[in-house]
C-alpha atoms as a PDB file:
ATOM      1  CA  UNK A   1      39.586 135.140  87.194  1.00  0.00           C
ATOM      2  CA  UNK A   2      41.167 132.148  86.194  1.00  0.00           C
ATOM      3  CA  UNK A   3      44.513 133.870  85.115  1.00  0.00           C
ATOM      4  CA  UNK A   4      44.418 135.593  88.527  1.00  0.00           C
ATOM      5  CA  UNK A   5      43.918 131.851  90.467  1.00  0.00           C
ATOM      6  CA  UNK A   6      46.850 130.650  87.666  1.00  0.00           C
ATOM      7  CA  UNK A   7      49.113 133.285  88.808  1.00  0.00           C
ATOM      8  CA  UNK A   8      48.538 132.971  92.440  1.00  0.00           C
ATOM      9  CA  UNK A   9      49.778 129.378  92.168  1.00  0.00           C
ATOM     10  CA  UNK A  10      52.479 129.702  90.252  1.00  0.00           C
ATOM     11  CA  UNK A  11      53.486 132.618  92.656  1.00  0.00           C
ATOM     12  CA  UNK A  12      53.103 130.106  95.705  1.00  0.00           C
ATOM     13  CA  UNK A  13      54.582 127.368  93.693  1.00  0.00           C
ATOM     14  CA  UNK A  14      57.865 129.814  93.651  1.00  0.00           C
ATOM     15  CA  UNK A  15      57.594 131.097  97.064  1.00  0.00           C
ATOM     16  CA  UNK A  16      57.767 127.311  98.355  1.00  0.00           C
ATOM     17  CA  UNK A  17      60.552 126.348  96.273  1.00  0.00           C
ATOM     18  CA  UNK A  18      62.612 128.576  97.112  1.00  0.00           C
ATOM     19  CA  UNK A  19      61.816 128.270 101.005  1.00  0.00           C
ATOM     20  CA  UNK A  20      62.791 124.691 100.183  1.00  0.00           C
ATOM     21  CA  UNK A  21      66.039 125.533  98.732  1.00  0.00           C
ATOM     22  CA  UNK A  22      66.837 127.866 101.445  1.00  0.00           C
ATOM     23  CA  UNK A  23      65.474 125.929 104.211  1.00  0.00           C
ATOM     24  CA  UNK A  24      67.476 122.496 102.571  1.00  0.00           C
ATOM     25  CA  UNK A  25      70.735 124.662 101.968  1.00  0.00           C
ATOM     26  CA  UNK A  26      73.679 122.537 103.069  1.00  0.00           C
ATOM     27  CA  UNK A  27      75.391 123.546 106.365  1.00  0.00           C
ATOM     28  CA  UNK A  28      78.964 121.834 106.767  1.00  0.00           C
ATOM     29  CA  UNK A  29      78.737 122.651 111.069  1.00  0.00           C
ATOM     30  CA  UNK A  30      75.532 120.377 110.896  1.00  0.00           C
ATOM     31  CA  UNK A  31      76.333 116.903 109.730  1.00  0.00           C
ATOM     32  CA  UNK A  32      73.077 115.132 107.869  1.00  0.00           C
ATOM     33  CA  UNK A  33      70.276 112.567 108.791  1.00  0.00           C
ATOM     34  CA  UNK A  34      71.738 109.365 108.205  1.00  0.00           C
ATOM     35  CA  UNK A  35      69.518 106.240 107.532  1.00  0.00           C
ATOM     36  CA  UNK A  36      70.990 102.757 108.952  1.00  0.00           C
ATOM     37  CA  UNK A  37      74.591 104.341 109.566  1.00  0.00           C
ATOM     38  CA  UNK A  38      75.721 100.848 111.262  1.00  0.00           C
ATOM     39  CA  UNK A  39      76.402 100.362 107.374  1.00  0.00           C
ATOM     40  CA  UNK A  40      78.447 103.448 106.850  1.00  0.00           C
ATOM     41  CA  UNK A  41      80.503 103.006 110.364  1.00  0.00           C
ATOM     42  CA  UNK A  42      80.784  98.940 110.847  1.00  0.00           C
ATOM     43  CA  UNK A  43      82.670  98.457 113.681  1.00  0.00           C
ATOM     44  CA  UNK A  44      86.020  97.004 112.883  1.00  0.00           C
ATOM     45  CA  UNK A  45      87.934  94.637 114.327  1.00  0.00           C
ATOM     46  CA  UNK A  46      91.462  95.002 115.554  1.00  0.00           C
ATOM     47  CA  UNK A  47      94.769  93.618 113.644  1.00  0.00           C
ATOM     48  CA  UNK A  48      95.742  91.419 116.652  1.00  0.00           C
ATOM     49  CA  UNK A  49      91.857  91.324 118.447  1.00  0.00           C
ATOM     50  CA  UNK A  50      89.898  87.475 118.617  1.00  0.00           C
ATOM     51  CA  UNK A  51      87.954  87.608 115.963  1.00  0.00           C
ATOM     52  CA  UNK A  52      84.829  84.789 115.912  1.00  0.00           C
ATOM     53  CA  UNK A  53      84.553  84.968 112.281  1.00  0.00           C
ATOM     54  CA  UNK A  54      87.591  82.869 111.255  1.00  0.00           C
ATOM     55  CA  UNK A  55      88.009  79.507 112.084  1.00  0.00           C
ATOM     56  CA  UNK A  56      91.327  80.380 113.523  1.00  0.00           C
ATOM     57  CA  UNK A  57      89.786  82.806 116.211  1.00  0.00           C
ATOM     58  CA  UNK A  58      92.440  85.391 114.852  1.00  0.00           C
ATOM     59  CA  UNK A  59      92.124  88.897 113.250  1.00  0.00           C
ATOM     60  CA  UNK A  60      95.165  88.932 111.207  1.00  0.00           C
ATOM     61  CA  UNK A  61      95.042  86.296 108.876  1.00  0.00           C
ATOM     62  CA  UNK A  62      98.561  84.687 106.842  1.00  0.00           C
ATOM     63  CA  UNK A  63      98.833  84.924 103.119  1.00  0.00           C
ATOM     64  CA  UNK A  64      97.783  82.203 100.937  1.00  0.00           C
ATOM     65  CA  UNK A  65     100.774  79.688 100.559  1.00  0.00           C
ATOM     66  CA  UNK A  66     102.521  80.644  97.519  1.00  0.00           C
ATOM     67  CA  UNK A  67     101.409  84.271  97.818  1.00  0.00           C
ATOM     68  CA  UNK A  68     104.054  86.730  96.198  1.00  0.00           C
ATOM     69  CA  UNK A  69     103.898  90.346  96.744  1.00  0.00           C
ATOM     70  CA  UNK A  70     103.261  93.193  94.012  1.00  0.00           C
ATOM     71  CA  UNK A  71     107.195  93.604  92.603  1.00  0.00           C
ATOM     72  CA  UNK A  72     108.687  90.909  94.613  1.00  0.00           C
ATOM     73  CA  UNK A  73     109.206  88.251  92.680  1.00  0.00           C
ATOM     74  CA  UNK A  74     111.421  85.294  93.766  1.00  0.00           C
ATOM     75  CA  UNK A  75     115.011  85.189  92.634  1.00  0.00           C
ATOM     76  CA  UNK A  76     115.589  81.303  92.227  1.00  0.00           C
ATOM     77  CA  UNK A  77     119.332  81.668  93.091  1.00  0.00           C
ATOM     78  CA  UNK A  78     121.715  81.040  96.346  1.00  0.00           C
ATOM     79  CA  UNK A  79     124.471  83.757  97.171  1.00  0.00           C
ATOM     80  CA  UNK A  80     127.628  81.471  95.602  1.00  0.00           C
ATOM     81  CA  UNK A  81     130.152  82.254  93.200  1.00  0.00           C
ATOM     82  CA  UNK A  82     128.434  79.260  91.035  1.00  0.00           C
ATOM     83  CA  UNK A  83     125.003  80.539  91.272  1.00  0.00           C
ATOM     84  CA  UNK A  84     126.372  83.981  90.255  1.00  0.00           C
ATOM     85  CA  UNK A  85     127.729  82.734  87.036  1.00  0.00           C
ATOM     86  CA  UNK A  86     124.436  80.828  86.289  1.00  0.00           C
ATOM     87  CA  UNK A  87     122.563  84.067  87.011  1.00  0.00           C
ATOM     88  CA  UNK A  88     124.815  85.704  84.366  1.00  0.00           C
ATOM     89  CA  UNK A  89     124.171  83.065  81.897  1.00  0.00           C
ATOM     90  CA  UNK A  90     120.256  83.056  82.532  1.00  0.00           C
ATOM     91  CA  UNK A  91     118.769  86.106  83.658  1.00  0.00           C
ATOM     92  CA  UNK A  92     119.040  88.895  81.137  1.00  0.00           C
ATOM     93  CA  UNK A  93     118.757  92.928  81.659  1.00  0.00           C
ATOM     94  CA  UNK A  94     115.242  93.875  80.667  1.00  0.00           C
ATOM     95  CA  UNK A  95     115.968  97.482  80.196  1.00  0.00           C
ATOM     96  CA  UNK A  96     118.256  97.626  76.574  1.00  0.00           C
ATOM     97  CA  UNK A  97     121.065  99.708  76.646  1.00  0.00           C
ATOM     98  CA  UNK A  98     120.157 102.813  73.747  1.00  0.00           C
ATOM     99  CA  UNK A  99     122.799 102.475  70.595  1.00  0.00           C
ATOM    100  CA  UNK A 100     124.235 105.722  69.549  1.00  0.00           C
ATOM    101  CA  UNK A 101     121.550 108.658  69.650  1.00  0.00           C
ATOM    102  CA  UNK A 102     118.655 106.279  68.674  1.00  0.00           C
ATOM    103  CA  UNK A 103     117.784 106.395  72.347  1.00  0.00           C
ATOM    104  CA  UNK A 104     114.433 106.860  73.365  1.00  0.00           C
ATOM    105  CA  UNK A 105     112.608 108.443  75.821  1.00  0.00           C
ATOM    106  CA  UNK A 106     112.443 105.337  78.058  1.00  0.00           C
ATOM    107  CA  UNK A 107     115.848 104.674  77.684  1.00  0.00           C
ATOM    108  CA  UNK A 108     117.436 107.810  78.340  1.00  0.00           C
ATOM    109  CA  UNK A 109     115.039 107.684  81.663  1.00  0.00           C
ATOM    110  CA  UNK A 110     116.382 104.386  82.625  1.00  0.00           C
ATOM    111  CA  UNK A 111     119.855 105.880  82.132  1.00  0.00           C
ATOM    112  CA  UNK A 112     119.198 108.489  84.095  1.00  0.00           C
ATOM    113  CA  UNK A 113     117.876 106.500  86.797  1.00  0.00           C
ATOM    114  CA  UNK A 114     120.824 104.500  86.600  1.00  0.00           C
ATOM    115  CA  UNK A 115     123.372 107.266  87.488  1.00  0.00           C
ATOM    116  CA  UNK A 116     120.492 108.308  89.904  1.00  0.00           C
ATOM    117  CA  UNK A 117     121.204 104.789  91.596  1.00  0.00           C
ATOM    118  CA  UNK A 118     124.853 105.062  91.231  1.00  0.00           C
ATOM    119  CA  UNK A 119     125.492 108.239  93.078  1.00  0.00           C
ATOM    120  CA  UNK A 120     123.302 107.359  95.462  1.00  0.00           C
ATOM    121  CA  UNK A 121     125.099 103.550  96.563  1.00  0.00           C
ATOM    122  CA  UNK A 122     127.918 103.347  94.344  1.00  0.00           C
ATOM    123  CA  UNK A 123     129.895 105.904  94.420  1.00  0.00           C
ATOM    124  CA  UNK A 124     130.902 105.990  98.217  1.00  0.00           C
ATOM    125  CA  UNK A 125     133.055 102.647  97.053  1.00  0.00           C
ATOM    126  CA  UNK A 126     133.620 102.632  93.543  1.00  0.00           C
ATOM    127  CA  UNK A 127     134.002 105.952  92.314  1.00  0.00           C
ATOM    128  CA  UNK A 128     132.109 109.294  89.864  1.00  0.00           C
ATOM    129  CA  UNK A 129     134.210 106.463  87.018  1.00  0.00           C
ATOM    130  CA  UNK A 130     133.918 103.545  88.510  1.00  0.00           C
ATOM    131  CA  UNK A 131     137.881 103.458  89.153  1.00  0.00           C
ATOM    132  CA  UNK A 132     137.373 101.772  92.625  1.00  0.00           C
ATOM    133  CA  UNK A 133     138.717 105.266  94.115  1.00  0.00           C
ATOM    134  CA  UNK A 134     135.344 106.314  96.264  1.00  0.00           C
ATOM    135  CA  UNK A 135     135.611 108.559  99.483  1.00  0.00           C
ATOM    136  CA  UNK A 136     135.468 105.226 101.407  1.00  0.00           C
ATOM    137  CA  UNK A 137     138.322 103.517  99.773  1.00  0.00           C
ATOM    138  CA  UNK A 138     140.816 106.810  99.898  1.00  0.00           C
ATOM    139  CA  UNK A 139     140.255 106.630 103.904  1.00  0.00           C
ATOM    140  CA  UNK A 140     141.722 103.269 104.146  1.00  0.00           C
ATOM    141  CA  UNK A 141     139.055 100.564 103.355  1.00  0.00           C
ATOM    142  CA  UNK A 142     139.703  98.353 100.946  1.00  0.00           C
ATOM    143  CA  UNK A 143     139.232  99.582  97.414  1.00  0.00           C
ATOM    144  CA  UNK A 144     137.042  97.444  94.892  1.00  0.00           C
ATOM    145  CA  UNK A 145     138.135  96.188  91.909  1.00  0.00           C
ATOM    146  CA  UNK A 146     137.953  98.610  88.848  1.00  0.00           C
ATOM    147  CA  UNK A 147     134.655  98.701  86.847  1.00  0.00           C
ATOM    148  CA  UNK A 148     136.455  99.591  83.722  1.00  0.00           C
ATOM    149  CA  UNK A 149     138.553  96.597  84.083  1.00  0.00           C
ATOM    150  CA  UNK A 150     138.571  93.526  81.631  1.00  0.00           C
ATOM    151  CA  UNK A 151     136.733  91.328  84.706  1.00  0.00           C
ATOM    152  CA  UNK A 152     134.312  93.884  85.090  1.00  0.00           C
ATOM    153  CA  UNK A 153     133.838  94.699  81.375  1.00  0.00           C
ATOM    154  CA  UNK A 154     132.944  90.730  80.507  1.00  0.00           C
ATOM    155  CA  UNK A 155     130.895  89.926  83.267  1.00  0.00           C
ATOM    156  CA  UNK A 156     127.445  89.436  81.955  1.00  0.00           C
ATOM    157  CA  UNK A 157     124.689  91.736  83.361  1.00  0.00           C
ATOM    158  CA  UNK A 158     123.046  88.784  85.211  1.00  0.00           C
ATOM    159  CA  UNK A 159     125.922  87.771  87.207  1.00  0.00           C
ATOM    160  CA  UNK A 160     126.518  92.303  87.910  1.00  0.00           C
ATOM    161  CA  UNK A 161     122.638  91.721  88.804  1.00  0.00           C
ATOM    162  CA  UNK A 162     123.701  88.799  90.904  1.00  0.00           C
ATOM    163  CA  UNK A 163     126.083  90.807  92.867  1.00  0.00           C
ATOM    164  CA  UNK A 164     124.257  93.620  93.331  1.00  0.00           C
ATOM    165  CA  UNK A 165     121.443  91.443  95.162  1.00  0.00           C
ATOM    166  CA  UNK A 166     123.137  89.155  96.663  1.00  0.00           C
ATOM    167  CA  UNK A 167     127.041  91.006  97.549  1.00  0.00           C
ATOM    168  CA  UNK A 168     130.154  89.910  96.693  1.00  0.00           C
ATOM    169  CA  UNK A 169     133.684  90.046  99.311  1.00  0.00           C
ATOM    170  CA  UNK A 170     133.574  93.159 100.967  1.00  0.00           C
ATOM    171  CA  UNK A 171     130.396  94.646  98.836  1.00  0.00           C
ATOM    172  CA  UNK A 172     127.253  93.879 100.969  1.00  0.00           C
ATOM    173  CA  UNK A 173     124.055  92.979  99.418  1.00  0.00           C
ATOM    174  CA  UNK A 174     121.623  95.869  98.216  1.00  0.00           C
ATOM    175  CA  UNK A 175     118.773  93.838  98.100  1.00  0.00           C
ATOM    176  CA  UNK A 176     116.792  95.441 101.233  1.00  0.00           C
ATOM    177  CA  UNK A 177     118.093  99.118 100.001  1.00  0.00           C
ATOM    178  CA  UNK A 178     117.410  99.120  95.741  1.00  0.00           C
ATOM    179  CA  UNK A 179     114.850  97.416  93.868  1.00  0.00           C
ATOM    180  CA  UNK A 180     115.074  94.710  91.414  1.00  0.00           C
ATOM    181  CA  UNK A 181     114.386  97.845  88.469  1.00  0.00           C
ATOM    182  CA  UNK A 182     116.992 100.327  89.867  1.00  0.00           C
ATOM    183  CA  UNK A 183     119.433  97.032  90.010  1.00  0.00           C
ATOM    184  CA  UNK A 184     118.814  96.290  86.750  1.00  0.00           C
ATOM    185  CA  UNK A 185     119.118 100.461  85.902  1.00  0.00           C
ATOM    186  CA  UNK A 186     122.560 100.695  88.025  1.00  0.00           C
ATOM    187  CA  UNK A 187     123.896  97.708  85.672  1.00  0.00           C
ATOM    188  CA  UNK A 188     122.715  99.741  82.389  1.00  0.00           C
ATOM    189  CA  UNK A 189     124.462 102.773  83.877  1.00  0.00           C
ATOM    190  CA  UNK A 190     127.843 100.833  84.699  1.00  0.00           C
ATOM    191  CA  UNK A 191     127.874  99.503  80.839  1.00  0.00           C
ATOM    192  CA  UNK A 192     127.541 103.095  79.884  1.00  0.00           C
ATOM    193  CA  UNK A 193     130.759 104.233  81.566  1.00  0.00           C
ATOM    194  CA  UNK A 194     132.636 101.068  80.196  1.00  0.00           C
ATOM    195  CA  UNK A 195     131.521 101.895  76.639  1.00  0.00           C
ATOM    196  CA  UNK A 196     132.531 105.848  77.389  1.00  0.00           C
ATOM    197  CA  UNK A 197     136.169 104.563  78.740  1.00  0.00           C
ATOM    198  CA  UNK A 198     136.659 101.832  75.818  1.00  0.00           C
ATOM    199  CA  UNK A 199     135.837 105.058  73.448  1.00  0.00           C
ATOM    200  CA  UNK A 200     138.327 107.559  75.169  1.00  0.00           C
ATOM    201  CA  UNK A 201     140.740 104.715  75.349  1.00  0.00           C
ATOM    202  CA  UNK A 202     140.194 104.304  71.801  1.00  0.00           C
ATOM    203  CA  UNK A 203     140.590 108.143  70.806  1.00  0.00           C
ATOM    204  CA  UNK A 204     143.812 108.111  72.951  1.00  0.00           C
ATOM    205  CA  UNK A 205     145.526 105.252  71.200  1.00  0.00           C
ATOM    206  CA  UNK A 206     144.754 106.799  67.590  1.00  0.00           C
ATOM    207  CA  UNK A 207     147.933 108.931  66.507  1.00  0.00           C
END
């Protein structure tokens, strides 16, 4: 008799669970009870709406003076021919240019990026070679100097950097269009085709 009373309860125990389970079964077309939802859906206040909360009676609150954004750090120099050499003489290019086939992974990617960057802003103007002889100068405009030239070939990679951010002549800045990284990349890409010319120059003059 006991057994029988045993089994009976454990047979109701199931029965219930598994109306429970069936019964509780989650239906996505029915949302759930939700306790205190004021906390899940706070009612938010508009960018440009009065807000009470500040002292300023504004929403949209100004940075904290001094406040510089993720990747934007300040570059400490004015768009002159003086500040340009200064720039060449103090900033240096944080991405090293690979020697021989020692290059690694991050520099072959930087590289790569580089040409990426090149074909993408440069070449209109300067060139596939950096011979100044882009679409844009063989339809009339003004050609820029040669990239392969001694000027080009000596100027250090902060004033190129300086250039490239802040224009020089007829070049325009790229600031606003290419990152600080992919200026820095472009420069790393333009000191690999010097060091390719310099080496066919040098095979040429060999007898």
């Amino acid at each position: 008799m006991r057994r029988t009373h045993l089994n009976i309860a454990l047979f109701a125990g199931i029965v219930v669970t598994v109306a429970m389970t069936v019964s509780m079964r989650r239906d996505p077309t029915r949302p759930n009870y939700m306790f205190l939802p004021e906390m899940v859906y706070s009612v938010a206040y508009d960018a440009f709406a009065p807000n009470p909360v500040f002292a300023d009676g504004q929403t949209l609150q100004a940075p904290v003076p001094g406040t510089i954004a993720r990747g934007a750090l300040p570059l400490r120099y004015a768009a002159t021919p003086e500040d340009a050499l200064r720039a060449g003489e103090e900033l240096a290019n944080p991405f090293a240019l690979p020697a021989g086939d020692d290059a690694d992974d991050e520099s072959r990617h930087n590289l790569e990026r580089g040409d990426q960057v090149y074909r993408s802003f440069c070449i209109p103007c300067h060139g596939p070679t950096g011979n100044g002889d882009g679409p844009v100068a063989l339809r009339g405009y003004p050609p820029p100097p040669s990239l392969l030239a001694e000027h080009a070939v000596h100027m250090k990679d902060g004033q190129m950097f300086h250039v490239l951010t802040y224009g020089q002549g007829n070049m325009a800045s790229y600031a606003a269009q290419v990152s600080p990284e992919d200026r820095w990349n472009a420069v790393l890409h333009v000191r690999a085709m010097q060091q390719r010319a310099a080496a066919r120059s040098n095979e040429e003059a060999q007898p």
